[in-house]
N, C-alpha and C. Protein backbone atom coordinates (compact mmCIF):
# COMPACT_ATOMS: atom_id res chain seq x y z
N UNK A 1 31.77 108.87 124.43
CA UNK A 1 31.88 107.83 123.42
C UNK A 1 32.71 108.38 122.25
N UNK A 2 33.19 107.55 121.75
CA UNK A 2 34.34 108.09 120.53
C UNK A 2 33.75 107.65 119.26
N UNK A 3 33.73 108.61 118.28
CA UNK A 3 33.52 108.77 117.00
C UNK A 3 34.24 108.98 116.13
N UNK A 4 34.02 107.71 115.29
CA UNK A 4 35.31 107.28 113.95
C UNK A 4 34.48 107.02 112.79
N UNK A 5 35.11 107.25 112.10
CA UNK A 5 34.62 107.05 110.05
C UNK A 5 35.58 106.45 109.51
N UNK A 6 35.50 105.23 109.37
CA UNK A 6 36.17 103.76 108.82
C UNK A 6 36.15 103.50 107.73
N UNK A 7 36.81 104.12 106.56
CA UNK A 7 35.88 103.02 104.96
C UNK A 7 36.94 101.63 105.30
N UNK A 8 36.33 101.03 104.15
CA UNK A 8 36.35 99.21 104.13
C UNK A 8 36.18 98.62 102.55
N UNK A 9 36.73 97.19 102.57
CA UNK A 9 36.49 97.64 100.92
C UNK A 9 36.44 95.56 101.06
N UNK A 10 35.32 95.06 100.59
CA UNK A 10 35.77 93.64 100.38
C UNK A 10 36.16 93.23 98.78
N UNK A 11 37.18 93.40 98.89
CA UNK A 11 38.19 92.56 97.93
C UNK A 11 37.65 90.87 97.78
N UNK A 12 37.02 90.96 96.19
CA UNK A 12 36.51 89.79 95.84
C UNK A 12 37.46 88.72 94.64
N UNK A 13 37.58 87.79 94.65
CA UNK A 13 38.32 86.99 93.89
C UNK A 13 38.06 85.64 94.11
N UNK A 14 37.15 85.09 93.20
CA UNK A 14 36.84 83.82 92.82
C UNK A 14 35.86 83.36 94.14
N UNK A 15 35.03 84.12 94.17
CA UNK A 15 34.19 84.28 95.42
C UNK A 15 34.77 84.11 96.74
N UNK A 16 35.76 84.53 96.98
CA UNK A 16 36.12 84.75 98.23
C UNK A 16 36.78 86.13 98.50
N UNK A 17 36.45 86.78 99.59
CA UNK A 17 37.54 87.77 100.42
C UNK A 17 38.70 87.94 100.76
N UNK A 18 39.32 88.91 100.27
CA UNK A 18 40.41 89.22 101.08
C UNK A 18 40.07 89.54 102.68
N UNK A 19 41.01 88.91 103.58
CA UNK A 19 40.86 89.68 105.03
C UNK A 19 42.38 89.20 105.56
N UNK A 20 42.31 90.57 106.54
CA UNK A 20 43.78 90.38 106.99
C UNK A 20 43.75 90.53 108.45
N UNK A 21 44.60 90.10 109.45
CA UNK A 21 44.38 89.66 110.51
C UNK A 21 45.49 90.73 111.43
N UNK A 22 44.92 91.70 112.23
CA UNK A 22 45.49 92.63 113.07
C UNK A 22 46.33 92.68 114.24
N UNK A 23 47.30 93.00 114.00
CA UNK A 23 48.25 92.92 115.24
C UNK A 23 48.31 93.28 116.51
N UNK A 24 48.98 92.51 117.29
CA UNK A 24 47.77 92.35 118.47
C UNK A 24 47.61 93.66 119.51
N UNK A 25 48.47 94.37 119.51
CA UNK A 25 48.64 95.60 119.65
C UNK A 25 47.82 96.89 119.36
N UNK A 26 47.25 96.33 118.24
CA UNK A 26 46.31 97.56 117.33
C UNK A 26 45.04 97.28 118.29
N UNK A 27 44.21 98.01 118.36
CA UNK A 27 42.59 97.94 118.75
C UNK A 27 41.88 97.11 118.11
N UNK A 28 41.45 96.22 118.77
CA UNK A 28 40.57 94.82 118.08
C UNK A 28 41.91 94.19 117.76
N UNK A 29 42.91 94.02 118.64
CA UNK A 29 44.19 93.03 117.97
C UNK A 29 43.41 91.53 117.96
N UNK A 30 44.59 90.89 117.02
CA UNK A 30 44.27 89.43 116.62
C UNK A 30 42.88 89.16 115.82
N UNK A 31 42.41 89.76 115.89
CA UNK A 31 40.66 89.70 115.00
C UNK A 31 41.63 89.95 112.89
N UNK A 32 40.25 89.44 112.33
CA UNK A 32 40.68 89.42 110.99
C UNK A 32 39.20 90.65 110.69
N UNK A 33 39.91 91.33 109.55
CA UNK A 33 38.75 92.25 108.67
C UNK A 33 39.58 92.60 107.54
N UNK A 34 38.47 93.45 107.09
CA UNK A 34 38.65 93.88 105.32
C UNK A 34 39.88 94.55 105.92
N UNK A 35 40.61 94.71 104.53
CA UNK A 35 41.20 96.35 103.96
C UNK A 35 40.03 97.68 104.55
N UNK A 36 40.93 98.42 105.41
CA UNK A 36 39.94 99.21 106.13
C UNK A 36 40.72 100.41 106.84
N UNK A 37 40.40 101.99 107.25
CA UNK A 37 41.41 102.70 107.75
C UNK A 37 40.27 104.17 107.78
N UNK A 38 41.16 104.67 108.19
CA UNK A 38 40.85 106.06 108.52
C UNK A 38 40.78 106.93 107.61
N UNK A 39 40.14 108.04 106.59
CA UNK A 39 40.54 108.86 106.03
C UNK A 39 41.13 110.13 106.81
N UNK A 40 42.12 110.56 106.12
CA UNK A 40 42.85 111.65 106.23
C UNK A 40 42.28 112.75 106.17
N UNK A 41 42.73 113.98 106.82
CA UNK A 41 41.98 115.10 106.41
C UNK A 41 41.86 115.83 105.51
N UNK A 42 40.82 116.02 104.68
CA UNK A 42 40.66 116.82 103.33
C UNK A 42 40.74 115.46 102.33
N UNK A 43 40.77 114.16 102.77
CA UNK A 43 40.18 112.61 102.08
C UNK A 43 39.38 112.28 101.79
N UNK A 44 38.50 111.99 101.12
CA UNK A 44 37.35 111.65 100.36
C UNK A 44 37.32 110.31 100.38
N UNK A 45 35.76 109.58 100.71
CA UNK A 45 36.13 108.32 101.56
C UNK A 45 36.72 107.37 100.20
N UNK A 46 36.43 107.52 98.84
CA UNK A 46 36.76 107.02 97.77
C UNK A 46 38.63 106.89 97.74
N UNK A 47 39.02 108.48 98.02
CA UNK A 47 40.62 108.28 98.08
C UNK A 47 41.15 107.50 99.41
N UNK A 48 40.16 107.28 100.57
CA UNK A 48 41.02 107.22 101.30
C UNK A 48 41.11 105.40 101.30
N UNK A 49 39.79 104.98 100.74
CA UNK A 49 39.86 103.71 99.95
C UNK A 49 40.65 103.15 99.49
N UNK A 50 41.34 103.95 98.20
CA UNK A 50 42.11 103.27 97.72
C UNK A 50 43.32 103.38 97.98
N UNK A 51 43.89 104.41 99.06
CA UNK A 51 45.09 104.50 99.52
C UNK A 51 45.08 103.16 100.29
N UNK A 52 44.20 102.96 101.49
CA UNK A 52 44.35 102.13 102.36
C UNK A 52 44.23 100.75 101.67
N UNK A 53 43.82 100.01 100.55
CA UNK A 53 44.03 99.29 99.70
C UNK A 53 45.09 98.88 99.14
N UNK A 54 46.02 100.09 98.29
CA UNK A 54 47.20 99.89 98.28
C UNK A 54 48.03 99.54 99.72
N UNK A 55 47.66 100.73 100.63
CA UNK A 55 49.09 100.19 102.06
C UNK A 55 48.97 98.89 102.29
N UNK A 56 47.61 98.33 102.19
CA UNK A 56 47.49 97.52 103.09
C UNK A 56 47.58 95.93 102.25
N UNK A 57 47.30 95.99 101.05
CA UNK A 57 47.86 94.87 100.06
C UNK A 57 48.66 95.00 99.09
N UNK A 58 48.88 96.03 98.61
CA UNK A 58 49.90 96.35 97.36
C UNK A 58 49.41 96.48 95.84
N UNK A 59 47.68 96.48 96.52
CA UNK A 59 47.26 96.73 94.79
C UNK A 59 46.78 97.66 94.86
N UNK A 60 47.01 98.33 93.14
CA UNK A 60 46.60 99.53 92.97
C UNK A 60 45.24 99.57 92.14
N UNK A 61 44.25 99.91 93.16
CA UNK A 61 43.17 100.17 92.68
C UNK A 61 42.80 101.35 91.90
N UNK A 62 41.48 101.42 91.23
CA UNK A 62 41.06 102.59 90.34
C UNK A 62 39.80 102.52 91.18
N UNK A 63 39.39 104.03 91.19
CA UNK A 63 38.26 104.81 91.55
C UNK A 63 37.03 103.85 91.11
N UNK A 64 37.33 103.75 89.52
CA UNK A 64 35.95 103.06 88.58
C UNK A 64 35.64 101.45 89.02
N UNK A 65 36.60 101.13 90.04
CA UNK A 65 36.71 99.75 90.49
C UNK A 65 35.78 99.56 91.46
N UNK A 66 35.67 100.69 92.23
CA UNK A 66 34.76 100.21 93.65
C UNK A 66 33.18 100.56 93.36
N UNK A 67 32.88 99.74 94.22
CA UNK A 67 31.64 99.60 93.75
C UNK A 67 30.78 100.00 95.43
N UNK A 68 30.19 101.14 95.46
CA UNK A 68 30.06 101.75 96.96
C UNK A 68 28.78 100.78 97.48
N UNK A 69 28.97 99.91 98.31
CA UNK A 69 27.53 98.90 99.06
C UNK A 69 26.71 100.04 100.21
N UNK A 70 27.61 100.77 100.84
CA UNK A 70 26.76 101.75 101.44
C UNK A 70 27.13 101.89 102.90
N UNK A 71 26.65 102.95 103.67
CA UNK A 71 27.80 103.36 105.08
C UNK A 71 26.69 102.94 106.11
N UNK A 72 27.61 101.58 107.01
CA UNK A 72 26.75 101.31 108.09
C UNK A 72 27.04 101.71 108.86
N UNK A 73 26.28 101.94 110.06
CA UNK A 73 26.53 102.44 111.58
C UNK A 73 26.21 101.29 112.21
N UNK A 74 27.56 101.52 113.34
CA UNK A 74 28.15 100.69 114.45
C UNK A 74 28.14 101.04 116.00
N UNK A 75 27.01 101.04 116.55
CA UNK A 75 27.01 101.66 117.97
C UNK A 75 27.44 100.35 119.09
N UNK A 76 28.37 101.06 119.91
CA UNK A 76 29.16 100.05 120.64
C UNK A 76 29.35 100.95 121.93
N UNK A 77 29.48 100.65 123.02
CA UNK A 77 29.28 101.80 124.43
C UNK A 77 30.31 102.40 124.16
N UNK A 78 31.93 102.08 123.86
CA UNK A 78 32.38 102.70 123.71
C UNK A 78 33.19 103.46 122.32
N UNK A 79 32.05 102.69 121.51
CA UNK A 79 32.66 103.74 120.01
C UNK A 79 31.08 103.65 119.27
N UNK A 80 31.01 104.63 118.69
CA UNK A 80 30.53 105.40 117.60
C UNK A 80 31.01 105.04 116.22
N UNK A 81 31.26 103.91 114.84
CA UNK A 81 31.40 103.90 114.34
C UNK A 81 30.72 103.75 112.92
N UNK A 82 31.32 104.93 112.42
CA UNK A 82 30.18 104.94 110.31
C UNK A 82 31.37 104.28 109.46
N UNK A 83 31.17 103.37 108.49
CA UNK A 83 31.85 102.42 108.28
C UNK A 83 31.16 102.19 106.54
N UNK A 84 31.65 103.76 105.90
CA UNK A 84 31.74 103.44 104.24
C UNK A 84 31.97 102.45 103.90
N UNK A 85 31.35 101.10 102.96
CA UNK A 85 31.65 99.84 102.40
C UNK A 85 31.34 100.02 100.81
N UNK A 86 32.68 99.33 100.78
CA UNK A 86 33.38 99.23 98.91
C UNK A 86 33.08 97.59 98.72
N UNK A 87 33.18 96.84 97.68
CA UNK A 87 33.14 95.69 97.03
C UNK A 87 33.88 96.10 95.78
N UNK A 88 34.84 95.92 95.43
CA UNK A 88 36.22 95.68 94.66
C UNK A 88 36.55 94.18 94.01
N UNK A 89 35.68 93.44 93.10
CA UNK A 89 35.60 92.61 92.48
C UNK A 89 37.09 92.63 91.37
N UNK A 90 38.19 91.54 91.65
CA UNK A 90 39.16 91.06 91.02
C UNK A 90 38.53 90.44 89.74
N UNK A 91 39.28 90.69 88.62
CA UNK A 91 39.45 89.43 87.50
C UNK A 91 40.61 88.18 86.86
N UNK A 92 41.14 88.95 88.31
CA UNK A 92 42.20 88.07 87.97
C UNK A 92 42.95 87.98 89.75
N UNK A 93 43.61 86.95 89.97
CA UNK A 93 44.28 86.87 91.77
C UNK A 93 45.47 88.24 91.29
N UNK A 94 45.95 88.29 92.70
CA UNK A 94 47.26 89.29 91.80
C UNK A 94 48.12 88.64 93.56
N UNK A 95 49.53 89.13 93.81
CA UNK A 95 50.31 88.75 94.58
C UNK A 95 49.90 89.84 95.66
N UNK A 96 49.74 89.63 97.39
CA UNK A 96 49.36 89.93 98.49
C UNK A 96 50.49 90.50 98.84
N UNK A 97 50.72 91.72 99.05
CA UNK A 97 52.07 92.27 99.84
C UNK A 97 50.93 92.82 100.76
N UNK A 98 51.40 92.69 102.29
CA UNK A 98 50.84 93.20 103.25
C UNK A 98 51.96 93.81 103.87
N UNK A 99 51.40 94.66 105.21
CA UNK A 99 52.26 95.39 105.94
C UNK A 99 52.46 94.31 107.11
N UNK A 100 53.73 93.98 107.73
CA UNK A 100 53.31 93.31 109.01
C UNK A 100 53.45 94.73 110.26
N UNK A 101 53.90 95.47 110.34
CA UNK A 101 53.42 96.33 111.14
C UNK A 101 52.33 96.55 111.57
N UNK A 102 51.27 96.09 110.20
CA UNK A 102 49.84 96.06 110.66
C UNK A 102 49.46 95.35 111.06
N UNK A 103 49.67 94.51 109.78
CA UNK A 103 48.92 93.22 110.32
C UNK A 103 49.61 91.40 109.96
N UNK A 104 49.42 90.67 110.69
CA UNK A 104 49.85 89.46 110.74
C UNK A 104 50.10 88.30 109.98
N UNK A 105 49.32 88.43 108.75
CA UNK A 105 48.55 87.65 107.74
C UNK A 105 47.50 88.09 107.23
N UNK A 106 47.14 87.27 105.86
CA UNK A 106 46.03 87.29 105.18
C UNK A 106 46.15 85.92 104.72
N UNK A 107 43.91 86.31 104.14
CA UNK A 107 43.76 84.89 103.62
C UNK A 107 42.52 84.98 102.84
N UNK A 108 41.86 84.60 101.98
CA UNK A 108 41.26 84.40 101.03
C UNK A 108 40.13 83.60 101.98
N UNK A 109 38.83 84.16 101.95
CA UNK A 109 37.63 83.40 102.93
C UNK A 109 36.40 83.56 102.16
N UNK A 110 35.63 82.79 101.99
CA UNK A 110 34.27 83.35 101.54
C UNK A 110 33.58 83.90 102.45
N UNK A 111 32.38 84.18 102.32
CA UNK A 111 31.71 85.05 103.14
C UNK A 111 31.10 84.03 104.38
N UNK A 112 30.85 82.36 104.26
CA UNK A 112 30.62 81.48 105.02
C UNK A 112 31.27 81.23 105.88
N UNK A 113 32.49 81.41 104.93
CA UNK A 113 34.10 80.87 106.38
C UNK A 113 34.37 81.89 107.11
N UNK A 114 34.23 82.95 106.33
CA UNK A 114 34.01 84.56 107.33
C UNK A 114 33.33 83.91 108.57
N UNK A 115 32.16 83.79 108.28
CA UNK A 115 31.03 84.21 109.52
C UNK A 115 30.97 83.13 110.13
N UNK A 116 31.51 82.06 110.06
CA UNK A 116 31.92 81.11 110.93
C UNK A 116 33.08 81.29 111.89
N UNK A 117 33.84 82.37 111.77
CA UNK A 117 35.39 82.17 112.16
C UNK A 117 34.65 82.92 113.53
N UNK A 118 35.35 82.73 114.67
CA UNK A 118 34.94 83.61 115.91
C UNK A 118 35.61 84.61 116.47
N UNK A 119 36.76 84.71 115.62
CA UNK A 119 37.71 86.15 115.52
C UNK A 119 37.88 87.27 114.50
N UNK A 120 36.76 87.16 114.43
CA UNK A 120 36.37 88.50 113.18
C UNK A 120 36.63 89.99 114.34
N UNK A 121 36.57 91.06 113.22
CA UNK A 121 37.20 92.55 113.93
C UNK A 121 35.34 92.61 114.50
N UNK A 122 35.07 93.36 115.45
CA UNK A 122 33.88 93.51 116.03
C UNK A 122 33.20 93.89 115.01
N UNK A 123 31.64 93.71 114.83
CA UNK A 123 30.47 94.31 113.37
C UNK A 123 30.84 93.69 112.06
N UNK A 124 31.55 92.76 112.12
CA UNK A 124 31.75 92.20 110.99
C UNK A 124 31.11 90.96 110.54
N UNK A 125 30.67 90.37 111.56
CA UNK A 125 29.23 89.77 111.65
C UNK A 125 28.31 89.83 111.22
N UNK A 126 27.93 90.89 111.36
CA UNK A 126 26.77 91.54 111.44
C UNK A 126 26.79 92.47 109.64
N UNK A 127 28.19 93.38 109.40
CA UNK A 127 28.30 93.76 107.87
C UNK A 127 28.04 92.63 107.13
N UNK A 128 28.52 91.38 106.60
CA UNK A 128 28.24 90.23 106.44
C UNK A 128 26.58 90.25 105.68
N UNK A 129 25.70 90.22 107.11
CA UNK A 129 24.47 90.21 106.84
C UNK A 129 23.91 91.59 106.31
N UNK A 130 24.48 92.97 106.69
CA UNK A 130 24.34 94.14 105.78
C UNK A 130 24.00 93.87 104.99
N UNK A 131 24.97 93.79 104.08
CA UNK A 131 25.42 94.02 102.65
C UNK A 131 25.01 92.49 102.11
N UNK A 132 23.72 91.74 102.32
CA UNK A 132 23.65 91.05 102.23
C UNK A 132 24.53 89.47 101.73
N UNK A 133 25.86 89.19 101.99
CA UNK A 133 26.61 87.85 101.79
C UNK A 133 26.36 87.03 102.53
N UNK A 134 25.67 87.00 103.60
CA UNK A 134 24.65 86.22 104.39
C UNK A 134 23.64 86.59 104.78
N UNK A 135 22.83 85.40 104.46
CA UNK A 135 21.27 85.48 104.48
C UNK A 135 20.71 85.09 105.77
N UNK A 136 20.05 85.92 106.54
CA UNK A 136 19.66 85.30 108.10
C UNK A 136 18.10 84.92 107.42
N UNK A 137 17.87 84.01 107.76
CA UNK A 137 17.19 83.08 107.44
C UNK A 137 15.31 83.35 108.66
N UNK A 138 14.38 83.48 107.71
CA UNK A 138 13.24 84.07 108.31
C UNK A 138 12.72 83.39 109.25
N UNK A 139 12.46 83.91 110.88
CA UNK A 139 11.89 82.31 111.53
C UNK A 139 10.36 83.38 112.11
C-alpha cells in the first residue's frame, strides 16, 4: 500500500470554497478538490501550504492566515493517506490564476454544493463531515 502526506487548505470567501478540478491524467483525474499537494523535502506542512496555494491559484498567502482544522487519515486498499487541513478565510475575492497543466478549472462551491457534486477527489466527502461543514444528521 502506498503512503502519502497531502496538506489541503479550504479557501473561504463569502461562504464558499475554492476547488479546482484535476486533469484527467493526474490520479483521481476529472474529480474537483481543495488547493492540495505534496510537501517537499525538508517542507514543513505550513510551507508546503502555502507554496501549493500560490502554484495552484496565484495568491500569496501568509503563515498567520491559516488556520490548522487538523490531519485526517484516509485508508483506501490502495493508498495510505494523512491529509494536514488548513481553512484560509478571504476578506476580500481576489483574481483565480490557476495552472492548467494541473488542473482544468475552478469554482467557488459551498460546502452543500460540494457534497452534492458526485465528482469530488476521493475522502472529500467524508473531510466535509470532518471538519465539520456538514452535519450528518443523528438517526
Amino acid at each position: 500500500m502506498k503512503k502519502i502526506r497531502t496538506v489541503g487548505c479550504f479557501m473561504e470567501y463569502d461562504g464558499k470554497f475554492l476547488i479546482l478540478r484535476r486533469q484527467a491524467h493526474k490520479p483521481d483525474g476529472n474529480t474537483w478538490g481543495l488547493p492540495a499537494g505534496k510537501p517537499d523535502a525538508g517542507e514543513s506542512d505550513v510551507e508546503a501550504m502555502l507554496r501549493e496555494i500560490e502554484e495552484e491559484t496565484g495568491y500569496m498567502a501568509q503563515a498567520d492566515e491559516l488556520e490548522r482544522l487538523g490531519v485526517y487519515v484516509f485508508e483506501y486498499p490502495d493508498l495510505y493517506l494523512e491529509f494536514p487541513t488548513y481553512q484560509l478565510k478571504l476578506d476580500q475575492p481576489f483574481e483565480v490564476v490557476h495552472r492548467p497543466d494541473e488542473h482544468l478549472e475552478y469554482r467557488w462551491a459551498s460546502a452543500q454544493e460540494c457534497d452534492a457534486m458526485p465528482d469530488l477527489i476521493r475522502g472529500f466527502h467524508d473531510l466535509l463531515r470532518r471538519v465539520g461543514f456538514i452535519q450528518t444528521p443523528l438517526v
